[in-house]
N, C-alpha and C. Protein backbone atom coordinates (compact mmCIF):
# COMPACT_ATOMS: atom_id res chain seq x y z
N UNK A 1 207.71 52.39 130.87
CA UNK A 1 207.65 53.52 129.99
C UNK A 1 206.50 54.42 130.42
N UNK A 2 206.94 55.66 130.39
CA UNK A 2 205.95 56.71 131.04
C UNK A 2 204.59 56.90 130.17
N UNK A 3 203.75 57.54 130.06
CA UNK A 3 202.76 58.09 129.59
C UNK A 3 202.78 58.29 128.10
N UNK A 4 204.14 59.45 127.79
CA UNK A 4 204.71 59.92 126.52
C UNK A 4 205.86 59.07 126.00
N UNK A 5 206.14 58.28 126.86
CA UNK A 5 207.36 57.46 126.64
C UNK A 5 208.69 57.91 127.95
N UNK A 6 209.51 57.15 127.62
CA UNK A 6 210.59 57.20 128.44
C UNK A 6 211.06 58.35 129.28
N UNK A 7 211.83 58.46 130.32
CA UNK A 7 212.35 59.90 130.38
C UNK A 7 213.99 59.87 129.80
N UNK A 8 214.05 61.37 129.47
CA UNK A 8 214.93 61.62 128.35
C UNK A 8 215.51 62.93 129.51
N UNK A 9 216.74 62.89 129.58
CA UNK A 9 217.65 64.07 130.46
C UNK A 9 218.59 64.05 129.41
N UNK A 10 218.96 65.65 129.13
CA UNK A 10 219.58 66.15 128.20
C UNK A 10 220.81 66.97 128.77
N UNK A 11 221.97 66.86 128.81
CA UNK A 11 222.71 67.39 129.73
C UNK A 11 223.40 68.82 129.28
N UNK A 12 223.86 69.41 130.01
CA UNK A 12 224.23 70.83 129.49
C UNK A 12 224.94 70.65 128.43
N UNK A 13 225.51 69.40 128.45
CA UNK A 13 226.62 69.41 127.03
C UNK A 13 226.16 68.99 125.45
N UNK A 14 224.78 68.96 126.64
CA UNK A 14 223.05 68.62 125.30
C UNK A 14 223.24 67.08 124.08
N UNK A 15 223.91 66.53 125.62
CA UNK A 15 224.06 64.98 125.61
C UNK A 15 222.69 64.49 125.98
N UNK A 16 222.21 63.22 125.40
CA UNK A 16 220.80 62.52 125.61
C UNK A 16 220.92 61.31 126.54
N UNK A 17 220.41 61.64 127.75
CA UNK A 17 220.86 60.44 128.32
C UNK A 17 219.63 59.08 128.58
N UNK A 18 218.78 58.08 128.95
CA UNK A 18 217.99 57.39 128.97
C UNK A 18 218.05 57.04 130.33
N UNK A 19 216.53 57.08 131.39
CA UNK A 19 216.77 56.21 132.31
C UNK A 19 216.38 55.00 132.29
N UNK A 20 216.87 53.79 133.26
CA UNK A 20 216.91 52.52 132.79
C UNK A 20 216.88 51.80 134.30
N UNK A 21 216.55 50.89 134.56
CA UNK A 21 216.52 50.03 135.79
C UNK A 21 216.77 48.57 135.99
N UNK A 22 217.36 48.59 136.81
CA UNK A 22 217.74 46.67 136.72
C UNK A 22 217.51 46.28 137.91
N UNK A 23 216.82 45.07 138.48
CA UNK A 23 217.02 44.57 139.63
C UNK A 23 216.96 43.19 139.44
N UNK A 24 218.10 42.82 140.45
CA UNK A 24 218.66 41.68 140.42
C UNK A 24 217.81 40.68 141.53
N UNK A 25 218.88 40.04 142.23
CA UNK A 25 218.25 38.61 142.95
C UNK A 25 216.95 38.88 143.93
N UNK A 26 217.57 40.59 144.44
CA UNK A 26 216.94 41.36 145.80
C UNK A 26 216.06 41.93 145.09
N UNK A 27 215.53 42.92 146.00
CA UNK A 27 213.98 43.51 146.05
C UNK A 27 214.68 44.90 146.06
N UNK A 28 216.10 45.38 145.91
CA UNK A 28 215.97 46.94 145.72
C UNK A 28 216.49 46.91 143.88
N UNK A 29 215.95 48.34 143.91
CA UNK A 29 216.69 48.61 142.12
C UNK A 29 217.53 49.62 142.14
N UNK A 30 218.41 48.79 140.69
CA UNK A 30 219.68 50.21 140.39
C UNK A 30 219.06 50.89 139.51
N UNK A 31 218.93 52.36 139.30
CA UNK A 31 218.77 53.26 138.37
C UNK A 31 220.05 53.85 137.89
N UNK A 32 220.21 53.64 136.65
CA UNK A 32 221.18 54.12 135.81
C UNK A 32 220.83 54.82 134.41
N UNK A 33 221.25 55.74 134.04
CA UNK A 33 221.61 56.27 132.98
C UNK A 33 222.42 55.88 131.39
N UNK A 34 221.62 55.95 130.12
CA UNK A 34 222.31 55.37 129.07
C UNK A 34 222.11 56.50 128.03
N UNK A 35 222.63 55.61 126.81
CA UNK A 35 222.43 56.76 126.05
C UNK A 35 221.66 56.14 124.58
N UNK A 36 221.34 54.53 125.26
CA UNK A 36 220.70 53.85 124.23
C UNK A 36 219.21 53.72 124.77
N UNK A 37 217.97 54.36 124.11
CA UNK A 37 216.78 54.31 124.57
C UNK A 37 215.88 52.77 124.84
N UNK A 38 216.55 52.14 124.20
CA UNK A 38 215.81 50.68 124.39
C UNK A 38 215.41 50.58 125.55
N UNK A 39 214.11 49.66 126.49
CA UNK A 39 213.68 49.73 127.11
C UNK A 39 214.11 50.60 128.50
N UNK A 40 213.74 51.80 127.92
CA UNK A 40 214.08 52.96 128.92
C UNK A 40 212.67 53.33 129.91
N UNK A 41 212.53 53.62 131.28
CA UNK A 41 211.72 53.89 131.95
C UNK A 41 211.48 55.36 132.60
N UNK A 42 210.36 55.61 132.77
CA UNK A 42 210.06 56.67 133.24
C UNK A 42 210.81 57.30 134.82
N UNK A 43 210.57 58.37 135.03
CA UNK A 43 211.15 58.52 136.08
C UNK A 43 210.07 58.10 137.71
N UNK A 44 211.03 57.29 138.51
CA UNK A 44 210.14 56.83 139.37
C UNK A 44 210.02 58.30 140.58
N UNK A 45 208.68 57.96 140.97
CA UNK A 45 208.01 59.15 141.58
C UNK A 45 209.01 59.03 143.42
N UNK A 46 209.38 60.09 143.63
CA UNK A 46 210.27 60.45 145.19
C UNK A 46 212.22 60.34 144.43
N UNK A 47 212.18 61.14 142.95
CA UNK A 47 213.59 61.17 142.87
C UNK A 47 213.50 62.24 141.84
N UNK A 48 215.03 62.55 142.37
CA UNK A 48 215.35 63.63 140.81
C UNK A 48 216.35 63.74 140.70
N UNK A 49 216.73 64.51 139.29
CA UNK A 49 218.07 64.36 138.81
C UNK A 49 219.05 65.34 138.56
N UNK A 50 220.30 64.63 139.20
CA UNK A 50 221.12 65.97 139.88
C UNK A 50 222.43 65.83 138.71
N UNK A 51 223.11 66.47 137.85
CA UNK A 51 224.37 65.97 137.30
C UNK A 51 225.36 66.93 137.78
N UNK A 52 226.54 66.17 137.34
CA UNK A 52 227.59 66.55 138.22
C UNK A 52 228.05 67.43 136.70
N UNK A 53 228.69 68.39 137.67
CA UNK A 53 229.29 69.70 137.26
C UNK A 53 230.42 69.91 136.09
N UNK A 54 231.12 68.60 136.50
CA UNK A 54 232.30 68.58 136.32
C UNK A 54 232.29 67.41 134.86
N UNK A 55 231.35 66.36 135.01
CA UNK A 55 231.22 65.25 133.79
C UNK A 55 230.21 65.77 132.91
N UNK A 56 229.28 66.07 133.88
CA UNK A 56 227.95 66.53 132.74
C UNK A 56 226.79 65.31 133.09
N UNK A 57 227.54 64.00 133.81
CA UNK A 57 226.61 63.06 133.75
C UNK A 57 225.41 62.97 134.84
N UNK A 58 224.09 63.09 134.42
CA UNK A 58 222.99 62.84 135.36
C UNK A 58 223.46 61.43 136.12
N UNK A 59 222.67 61.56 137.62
CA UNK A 59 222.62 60.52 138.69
C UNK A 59 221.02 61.01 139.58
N UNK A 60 220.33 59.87 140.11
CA UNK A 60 219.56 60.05 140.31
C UNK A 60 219.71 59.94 142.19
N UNK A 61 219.03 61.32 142.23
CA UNK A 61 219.18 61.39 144.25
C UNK A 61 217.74 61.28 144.77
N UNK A 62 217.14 60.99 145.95
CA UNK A 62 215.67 60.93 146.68
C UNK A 62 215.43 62.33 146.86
N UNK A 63 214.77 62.57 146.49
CA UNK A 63 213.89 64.03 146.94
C UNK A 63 213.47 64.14 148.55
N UNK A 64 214.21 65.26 149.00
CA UNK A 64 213.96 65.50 150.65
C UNK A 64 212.84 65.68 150.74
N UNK A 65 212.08 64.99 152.04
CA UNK A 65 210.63 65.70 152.37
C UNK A 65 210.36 67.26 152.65
């Protein structure tokens, strides 16, 4: 949880979405999107969030150098 708390992406359709992270057996993580804030996390630093046009739903892409 960030500073102020969670990050919160609000989508044009001014849907609330939560980011959230899971990692399993391995050493990489999934970042996914909810709409239930429970242990929701901040946004990790080298990403941002792109939503698609067509759903409305945020996905998180790496920020180009």
């Amino acid at each position: 949880m960030g500073f102020f708390g969670p990050f919160v992406y609000e989508s044009k359709k001014k849907k609330k979405y939560y980011l959230h992270q899971y990692t399993g057996t391995g050493k990489k993580s999934m970042y996914y999107f909810s709409k239930d804030d429970k242990d929701a996390i901040d946004l990790p630093p080298g990403w941002e969030i792109v939503e698609n046009p067509k759903t409305g739903l945020p996905t998180l892409k790496k920020r180009e150098k």
